[in-house]
C-alpha atoms as a PDB file:
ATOM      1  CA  UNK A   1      87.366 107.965  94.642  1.00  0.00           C
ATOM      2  CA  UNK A   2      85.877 104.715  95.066  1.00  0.00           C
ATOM      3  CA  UNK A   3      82.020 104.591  95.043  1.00  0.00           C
ATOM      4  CA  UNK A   4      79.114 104.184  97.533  1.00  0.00           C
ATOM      5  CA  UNK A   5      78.318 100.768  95.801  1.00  0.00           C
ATOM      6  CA  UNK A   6      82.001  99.622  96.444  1.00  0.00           C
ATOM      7  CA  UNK A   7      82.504 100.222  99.523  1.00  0.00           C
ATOM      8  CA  UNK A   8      79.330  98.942 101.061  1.00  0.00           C
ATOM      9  CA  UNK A   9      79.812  95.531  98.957  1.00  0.00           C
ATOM     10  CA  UNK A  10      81.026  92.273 100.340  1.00  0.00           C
ATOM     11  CA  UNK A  11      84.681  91.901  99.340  1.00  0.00           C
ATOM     12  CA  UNK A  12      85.180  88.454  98.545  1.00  0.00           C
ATOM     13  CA  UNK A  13      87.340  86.200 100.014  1.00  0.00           C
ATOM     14  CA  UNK A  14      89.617  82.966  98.740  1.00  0.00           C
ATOM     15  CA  UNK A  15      87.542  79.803  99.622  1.00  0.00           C
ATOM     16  CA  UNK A  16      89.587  77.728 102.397  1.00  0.00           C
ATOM     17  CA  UNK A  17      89.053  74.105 103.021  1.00  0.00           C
ATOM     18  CA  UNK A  18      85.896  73.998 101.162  1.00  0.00           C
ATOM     19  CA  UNK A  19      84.583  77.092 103.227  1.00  0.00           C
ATOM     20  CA  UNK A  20      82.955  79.878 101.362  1.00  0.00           C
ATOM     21  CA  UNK A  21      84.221  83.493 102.826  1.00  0.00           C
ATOM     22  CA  UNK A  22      83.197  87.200 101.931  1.00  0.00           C
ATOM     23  CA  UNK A  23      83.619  90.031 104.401  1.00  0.00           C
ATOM     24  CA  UNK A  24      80.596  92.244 104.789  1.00  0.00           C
ATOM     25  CA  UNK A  25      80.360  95.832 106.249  1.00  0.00           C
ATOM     26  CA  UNK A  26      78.458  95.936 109.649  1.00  0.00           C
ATOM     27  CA  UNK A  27      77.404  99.221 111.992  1.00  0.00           C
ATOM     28  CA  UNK A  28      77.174  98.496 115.290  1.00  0.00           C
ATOM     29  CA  UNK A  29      75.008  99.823 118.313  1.00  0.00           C
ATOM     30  CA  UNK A  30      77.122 103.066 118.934  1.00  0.00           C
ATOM     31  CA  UNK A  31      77.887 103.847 115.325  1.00  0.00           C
ATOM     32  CA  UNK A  32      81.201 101.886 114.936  1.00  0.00           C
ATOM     33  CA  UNK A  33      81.376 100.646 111.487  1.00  0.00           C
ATOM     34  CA  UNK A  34      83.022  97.324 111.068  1.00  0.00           C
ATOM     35  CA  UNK A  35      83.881  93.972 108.550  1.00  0.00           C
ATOM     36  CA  UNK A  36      81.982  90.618 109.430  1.00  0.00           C
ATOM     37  CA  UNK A  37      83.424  87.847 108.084  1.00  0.00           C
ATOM     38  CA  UNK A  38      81.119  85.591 107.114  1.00  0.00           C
ATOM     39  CA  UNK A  39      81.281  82.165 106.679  1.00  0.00           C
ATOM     40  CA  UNK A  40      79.516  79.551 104.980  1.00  0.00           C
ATOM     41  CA  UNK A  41      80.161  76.292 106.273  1.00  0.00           C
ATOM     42  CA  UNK A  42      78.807  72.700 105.368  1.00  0.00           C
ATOM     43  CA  UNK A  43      79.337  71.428 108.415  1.00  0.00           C
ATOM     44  CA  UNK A  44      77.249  74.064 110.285  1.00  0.00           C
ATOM     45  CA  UNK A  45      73.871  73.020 111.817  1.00  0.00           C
ATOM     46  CA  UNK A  46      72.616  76.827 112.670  1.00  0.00           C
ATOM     47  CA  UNK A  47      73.543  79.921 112.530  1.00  0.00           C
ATOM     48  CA  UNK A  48      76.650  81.483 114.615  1.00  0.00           C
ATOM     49  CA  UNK A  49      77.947  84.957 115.300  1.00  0.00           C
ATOM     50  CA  UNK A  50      81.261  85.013 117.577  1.00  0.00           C
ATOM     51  CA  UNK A  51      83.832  87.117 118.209  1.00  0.00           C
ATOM     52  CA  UNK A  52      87.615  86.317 118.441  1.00  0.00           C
ATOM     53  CA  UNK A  53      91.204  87.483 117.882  1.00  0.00           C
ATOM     54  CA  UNK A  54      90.606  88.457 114.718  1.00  0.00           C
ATOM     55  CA  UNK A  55      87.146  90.265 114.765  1.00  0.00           C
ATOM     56  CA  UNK A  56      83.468  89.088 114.424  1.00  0.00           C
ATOM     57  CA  UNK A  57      82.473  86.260 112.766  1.00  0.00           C
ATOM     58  CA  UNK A  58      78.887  84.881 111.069  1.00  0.00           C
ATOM     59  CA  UNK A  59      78.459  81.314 110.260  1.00  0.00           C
ATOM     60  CA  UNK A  60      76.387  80.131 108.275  1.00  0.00           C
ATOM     61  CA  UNK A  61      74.358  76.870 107.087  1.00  0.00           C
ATOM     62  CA  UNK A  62      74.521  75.317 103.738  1.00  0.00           C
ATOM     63  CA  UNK A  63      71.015  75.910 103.301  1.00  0.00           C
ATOM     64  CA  UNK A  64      70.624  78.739 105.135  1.00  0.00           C
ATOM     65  CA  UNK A  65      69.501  82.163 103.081  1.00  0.00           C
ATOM     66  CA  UNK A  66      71.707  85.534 102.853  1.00  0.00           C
ATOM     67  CA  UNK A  67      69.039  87.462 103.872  1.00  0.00           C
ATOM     68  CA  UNK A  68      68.402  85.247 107.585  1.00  0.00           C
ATOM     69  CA  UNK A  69      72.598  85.595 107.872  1.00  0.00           C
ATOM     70  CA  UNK A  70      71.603  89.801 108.233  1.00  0.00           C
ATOM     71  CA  UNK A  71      68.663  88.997 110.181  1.00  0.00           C
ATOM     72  CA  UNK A  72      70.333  87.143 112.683  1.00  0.00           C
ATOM     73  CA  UNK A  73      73.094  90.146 112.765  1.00  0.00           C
ATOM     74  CA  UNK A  74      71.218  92.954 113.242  1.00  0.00           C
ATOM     75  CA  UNK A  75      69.401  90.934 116.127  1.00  0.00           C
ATOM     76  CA  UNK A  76      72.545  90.555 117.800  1.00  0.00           C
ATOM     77  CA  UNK A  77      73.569  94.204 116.902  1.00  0.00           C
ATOM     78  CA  UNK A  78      73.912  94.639 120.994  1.00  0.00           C
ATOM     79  CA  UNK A  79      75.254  91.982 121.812  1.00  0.00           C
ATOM     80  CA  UNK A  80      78.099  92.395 119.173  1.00  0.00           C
ATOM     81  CA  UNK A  81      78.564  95.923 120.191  1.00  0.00           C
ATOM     82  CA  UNK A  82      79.210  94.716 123.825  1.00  0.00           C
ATOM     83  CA  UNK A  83      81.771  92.045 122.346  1.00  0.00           C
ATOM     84  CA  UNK A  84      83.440  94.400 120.434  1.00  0.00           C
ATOM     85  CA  UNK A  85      83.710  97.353 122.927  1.00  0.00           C
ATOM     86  CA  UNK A  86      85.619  94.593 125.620  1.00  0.00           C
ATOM     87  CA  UNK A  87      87.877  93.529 122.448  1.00  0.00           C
ATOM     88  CA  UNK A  88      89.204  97.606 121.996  1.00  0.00           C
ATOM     89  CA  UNK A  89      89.334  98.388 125.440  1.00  0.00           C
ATOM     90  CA  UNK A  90      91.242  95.653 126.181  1.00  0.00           C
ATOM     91  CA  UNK A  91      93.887  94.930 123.470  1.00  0.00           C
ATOM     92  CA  UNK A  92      95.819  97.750 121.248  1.00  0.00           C
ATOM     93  CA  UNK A  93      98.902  97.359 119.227  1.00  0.00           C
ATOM     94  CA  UNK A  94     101.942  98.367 120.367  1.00  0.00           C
ATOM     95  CA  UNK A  95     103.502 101.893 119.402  1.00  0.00           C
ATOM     96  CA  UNK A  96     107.188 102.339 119.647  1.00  0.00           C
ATOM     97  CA  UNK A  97     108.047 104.900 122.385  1.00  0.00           C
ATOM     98  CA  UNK A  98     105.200 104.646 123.879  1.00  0.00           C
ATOM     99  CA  UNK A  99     103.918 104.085 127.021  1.00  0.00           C
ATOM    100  CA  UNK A 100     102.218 100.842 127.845  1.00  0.00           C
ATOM    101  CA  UNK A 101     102.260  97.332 129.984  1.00  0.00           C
ATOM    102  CA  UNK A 102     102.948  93.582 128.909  1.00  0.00           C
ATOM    103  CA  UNK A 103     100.688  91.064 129.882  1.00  0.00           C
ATOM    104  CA  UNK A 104     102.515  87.890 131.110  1.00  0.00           C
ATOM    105  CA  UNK A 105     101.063  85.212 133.747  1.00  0.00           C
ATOM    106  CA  UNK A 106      97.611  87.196 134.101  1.00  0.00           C
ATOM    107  CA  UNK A 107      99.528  90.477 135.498  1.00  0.00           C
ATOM    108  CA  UNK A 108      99.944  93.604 133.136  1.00  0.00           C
ATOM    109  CA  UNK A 109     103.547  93.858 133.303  1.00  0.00           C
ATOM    110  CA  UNK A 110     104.926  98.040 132.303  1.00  0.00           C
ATOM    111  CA  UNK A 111     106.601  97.842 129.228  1.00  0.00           C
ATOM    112  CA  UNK A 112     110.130 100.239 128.789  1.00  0.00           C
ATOM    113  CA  UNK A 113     111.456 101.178 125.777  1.00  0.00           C
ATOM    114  CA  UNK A 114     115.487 101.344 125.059  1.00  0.00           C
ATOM    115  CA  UNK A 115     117.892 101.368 122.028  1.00  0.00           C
ATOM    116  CA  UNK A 116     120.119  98.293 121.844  1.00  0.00           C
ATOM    117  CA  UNK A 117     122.451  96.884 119.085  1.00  0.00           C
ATOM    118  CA  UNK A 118     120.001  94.360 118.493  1.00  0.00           C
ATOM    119  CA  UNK A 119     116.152  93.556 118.989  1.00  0.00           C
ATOM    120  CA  UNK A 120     115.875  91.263 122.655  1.00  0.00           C
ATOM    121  CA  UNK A 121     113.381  91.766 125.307  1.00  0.00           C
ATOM    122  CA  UNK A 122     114.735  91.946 128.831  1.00  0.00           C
ATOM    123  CA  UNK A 123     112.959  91.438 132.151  1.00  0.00           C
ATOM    124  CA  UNK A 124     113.948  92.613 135.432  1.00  0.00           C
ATOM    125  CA  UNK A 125     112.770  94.126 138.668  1.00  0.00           C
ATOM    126  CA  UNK A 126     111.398  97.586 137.167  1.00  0.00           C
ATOM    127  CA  UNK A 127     109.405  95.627 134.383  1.00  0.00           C
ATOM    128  CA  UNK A 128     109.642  94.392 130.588  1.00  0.00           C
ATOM    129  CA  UNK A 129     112.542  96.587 128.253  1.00  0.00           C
ATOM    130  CA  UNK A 130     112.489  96.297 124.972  1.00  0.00           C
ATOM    131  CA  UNK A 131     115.095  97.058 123.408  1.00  0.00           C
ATOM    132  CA  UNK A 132     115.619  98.297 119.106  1.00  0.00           C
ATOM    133  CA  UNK A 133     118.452  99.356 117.145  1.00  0.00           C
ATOM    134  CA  UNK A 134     116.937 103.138 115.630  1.00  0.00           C
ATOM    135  CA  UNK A 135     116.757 101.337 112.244  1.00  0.00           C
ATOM    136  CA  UNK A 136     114.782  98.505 113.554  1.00  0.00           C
ATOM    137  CA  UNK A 137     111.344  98.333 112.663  1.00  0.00           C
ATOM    138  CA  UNK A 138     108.107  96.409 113.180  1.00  0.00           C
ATOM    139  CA  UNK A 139     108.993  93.142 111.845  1.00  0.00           C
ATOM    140  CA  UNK A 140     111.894  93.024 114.731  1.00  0.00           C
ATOM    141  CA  UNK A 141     110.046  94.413 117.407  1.00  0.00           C
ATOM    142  CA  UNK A 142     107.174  91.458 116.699  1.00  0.00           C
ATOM    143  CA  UNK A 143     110.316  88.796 116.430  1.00  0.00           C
ATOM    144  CA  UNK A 144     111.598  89.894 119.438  1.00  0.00           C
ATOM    145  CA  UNK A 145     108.942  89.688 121.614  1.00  0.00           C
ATOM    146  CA  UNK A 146     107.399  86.823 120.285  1.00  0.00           C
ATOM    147  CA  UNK A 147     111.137  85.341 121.330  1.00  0.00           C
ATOM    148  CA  UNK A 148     110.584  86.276 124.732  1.00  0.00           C
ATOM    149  CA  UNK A 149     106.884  84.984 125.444  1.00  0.00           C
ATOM    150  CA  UNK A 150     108.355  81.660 124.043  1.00  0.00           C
ATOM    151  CA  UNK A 151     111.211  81.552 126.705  1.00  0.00           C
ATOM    152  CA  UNK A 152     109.158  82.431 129.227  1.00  0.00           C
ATOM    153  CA  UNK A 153     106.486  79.852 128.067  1.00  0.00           C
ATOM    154  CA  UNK A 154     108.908  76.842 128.033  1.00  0.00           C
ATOM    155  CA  UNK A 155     110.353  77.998 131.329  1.00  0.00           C
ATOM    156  CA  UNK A 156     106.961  77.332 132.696  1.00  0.00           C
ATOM    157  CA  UNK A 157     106.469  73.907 131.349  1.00  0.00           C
ATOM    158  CA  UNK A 158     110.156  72.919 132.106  1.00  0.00           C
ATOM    159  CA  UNK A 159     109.178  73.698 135.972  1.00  0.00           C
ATOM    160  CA  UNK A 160     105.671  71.794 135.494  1.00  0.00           C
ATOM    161  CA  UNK A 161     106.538  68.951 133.586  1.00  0.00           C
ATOM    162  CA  UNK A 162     109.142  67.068 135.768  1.00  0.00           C
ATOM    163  CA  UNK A 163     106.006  66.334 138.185  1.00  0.00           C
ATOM    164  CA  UNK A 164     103.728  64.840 135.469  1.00  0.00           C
ATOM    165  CA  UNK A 165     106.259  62.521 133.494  1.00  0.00           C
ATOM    166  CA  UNK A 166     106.331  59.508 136.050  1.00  0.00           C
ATOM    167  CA  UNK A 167     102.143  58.785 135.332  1.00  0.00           C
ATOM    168  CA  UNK A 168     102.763  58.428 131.728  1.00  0.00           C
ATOM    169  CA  UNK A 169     103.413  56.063 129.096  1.00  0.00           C
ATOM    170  CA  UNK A 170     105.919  58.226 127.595  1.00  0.00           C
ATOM    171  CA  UNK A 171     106.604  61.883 127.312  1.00  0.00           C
ATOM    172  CA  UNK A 172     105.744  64.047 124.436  1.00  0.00           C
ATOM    173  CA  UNK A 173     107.972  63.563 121.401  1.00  0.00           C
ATOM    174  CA  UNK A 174     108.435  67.128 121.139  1.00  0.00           C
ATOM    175  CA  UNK A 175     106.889  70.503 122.929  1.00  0.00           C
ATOM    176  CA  UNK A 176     105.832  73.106 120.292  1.00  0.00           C
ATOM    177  CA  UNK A 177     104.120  76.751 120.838  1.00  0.00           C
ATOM    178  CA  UNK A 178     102.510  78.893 118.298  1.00  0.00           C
ATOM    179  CA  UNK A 179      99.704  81.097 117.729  1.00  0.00           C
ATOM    180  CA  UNK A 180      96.412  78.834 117.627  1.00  0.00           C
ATOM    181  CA  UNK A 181      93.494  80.294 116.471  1.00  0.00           C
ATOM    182  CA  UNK A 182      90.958  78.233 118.748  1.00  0.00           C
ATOM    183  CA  UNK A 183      92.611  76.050 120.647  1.00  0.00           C
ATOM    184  CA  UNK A 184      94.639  75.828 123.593  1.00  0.00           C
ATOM    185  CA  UNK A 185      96.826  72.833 122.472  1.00  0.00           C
ATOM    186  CA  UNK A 186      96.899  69.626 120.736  1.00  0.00           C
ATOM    187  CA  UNK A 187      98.443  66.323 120.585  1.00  0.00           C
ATOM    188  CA  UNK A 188      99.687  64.570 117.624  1.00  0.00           C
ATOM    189  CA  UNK A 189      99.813  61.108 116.853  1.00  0.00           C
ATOM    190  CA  UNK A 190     103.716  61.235 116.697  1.00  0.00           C
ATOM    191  CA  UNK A 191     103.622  62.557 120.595  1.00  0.00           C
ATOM    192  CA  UNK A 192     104.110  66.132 118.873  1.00  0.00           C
ATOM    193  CA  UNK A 193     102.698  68.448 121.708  1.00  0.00           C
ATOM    194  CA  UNK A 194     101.691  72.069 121.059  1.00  0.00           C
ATOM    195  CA  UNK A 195     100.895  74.708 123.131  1.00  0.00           C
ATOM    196  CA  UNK A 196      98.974  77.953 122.606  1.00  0.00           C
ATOM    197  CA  UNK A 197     101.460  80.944 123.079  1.00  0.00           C
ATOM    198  CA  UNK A 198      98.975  83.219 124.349  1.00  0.00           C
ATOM    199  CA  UNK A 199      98.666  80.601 127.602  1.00  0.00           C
ATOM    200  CA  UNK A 200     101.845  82.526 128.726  1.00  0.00           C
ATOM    201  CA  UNK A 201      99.381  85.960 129.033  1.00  0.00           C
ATOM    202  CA  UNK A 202      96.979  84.550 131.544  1.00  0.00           C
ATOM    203  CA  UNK A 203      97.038  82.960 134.771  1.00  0.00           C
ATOM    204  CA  UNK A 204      99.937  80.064 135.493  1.00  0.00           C
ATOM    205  CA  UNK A 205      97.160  77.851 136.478  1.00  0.00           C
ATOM    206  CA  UNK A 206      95.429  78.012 133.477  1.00  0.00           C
ATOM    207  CA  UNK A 207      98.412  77.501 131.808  1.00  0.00           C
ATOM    208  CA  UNK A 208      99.172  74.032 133.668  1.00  0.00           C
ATOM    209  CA  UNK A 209      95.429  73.095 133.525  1.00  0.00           C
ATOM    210  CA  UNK A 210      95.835  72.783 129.756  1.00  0.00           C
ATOM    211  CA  UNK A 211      99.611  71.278 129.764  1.00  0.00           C
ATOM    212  CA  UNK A 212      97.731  68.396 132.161  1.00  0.00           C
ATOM    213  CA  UNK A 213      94.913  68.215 129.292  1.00  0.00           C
ATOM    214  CA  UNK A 214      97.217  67.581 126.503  1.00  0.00           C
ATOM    215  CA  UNK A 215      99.336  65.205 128.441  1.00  0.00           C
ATOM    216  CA  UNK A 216      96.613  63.093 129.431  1.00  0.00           C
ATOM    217  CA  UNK A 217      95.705  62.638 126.420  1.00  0.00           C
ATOM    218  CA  UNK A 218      98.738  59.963 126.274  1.00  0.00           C
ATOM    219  CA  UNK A 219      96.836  57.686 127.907  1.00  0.00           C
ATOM    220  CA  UNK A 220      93.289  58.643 126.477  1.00  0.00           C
ATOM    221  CA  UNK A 221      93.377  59.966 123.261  1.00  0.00           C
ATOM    222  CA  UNK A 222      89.477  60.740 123.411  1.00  0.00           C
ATOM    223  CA  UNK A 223      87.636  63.046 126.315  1.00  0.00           C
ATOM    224  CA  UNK A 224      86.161  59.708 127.491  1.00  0.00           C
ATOM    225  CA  UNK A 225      85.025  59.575 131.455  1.00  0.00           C
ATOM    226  CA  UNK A 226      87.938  57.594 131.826  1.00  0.00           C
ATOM    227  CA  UNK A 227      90.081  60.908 130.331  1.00  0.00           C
ATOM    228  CA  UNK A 228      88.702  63.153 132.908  1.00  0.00           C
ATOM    229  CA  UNK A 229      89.180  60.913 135.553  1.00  0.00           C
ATOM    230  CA  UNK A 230      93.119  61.215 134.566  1.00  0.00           C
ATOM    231  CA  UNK A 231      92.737  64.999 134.392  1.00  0.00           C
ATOM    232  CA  UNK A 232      90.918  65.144 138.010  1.00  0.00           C
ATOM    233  CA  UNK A 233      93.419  62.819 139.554  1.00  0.00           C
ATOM    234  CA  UNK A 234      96.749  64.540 138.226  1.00  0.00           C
ATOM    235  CA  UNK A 235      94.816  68.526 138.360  1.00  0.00           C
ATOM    236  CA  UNK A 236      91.575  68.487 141.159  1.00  0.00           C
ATOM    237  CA  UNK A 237      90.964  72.142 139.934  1.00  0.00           C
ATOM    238  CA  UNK A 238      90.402  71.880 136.384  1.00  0.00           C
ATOM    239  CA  UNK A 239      87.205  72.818 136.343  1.00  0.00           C
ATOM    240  CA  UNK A 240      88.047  76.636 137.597  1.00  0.00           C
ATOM    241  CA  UNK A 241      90.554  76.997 134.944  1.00  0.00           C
ATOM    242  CA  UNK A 242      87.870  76.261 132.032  1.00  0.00           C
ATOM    243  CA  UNK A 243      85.571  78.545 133.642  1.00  0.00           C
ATOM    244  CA  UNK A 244      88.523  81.037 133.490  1.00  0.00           C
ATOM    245  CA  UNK A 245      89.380  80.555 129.590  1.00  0.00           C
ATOM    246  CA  UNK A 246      85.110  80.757 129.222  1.00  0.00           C
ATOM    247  CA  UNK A 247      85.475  84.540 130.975  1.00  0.00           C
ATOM    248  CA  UNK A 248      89.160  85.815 129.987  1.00  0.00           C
ATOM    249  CA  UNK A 249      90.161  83.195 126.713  1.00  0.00           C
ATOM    250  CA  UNK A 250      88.879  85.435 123.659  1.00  0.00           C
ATOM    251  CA  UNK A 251      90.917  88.285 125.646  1.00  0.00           C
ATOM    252  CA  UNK A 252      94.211  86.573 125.802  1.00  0.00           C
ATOM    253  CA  UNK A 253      94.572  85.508 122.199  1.00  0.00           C
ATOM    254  CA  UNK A 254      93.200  88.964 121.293  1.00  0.00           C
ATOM    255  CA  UNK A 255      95.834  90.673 122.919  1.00  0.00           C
ATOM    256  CA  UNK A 256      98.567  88.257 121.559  1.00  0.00           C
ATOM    257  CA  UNK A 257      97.338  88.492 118.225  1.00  0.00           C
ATOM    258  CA  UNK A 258      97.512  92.634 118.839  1.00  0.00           C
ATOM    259  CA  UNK A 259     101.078  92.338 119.375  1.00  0.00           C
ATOM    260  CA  UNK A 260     102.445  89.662 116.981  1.00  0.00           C
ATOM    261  CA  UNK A 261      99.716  89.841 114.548  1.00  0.00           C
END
């Protein structure tokens, strides 16, 4: 049995990108015990405790001590407890056979479960089906839906994009979507557009609102005034879909990250 001393010590973690990384045992408010990663980070200017996709986060100063890292935990011990009480009522892993609803463009969709010669997802009037072979396990259930939230994804931006091409200098090289950690999207300096996948969960307009973003930025590269004057002109509304990703963003990529890990 491992001891008292082991379990209650920081497990360490590989050093990314110059980052240093341990994971640190926490108890919240209600009792809940839990890891905090925590990060030390030179480009940090104070101290940070968030909570995303994949759980809470402290980060820390260069120069700042250990022991004002805790500090600054336990005085958010509420607040974290709050954070983390929205993350597990909201988002839970799938279990096969079991009863449960998909979200997809900000509705929670009810998910049916079938046997199939292979792993697809199909959509029709009574909901989501997915559908497994009895041998098929995790890793095929995670490949097939991932599969579908892609198609459904890039049949939303094939039904935006037509009406956004004509303003631009070009059009994206290429149209990407994967599982960001932060962001909602990106453009690269080849024209290489990517998309968060977890834009698909929310609300269409949010999803457009960022597809706008990242297109604008061939013509801006920067978030200039001049940038957001593009933005405004092509989306008026772009304002209420921030405020949206401020209130519901953490929630989306949570519950992608639930399903597809």
């Amino acid at each position: 049995m491992p001891s008292l001393l082991r379990l209650l010590s920081p497990r360490p973690v590989p050093k990314i990108g110059g980052l240093q990384r341990d994971a640190i045992p926490f108890v919240l408010s209600d009792g809940r015990r839990i890891d905090v990663l925590r990060v030390r980070d030179p480009r940090a200017k104070r101290l940070r405790l968030t909570v995303g996709e994949r759980g809470a986060r402290l980060t820390l100063p260069m120069r700042a001590s250990l022991v004002s890292g805790e500090r600054f935990l336990h005085e958010h011990r509420d607040w974290l407890t709050v954070q983390m009480a929205r993350t597990a009522d909201d988002v839970a892993p799938l279990v096969r056979g079991e009863s449960a609803a998909l979200p997809l463009r900000g509705l929670r969709v009810p998910l049916l479960w079938a046997e199939g010669r292979f792993a697809r997802v199909v959509r029709d009037e009574a909901g989501i089906t997915l559908q497994l072979p009895p041998r098929a396990g995790d890793v095929a259930m995670v490949r097939a839906l991932r599969d579908f939230y892609e198609a459904e994804a890039r049949a939303d931006i094939a039904a935006w994009l037509p009406k956004y091409l004509a303003g631009l200098p070009r059009a994206p090289s290429r149209i990407r979507l994967r599982v960001l950690s932060s962001q909602w999207g990106s453009l690269a300096p080849d024209g290489t557009l990517t998309l968060d996948l977890s834009l698909v969960l929310g609300q269409p307009a949010a999803f457009e609102y960022v597809l706008v973003h990242e297109l604008c930025h061939l013509i801006h590269a920067d978030h200039s005034p001049r940038f957001w004057r593009e933005v405004e002109a092509r989306f008026p509304a772009w304002k209420d879909q921030r405020d949206y990703f401020h209130a519901e963003g953490r929630r989306l990529k949570a519950g992608l990250h639930a399903m597809l890990g």
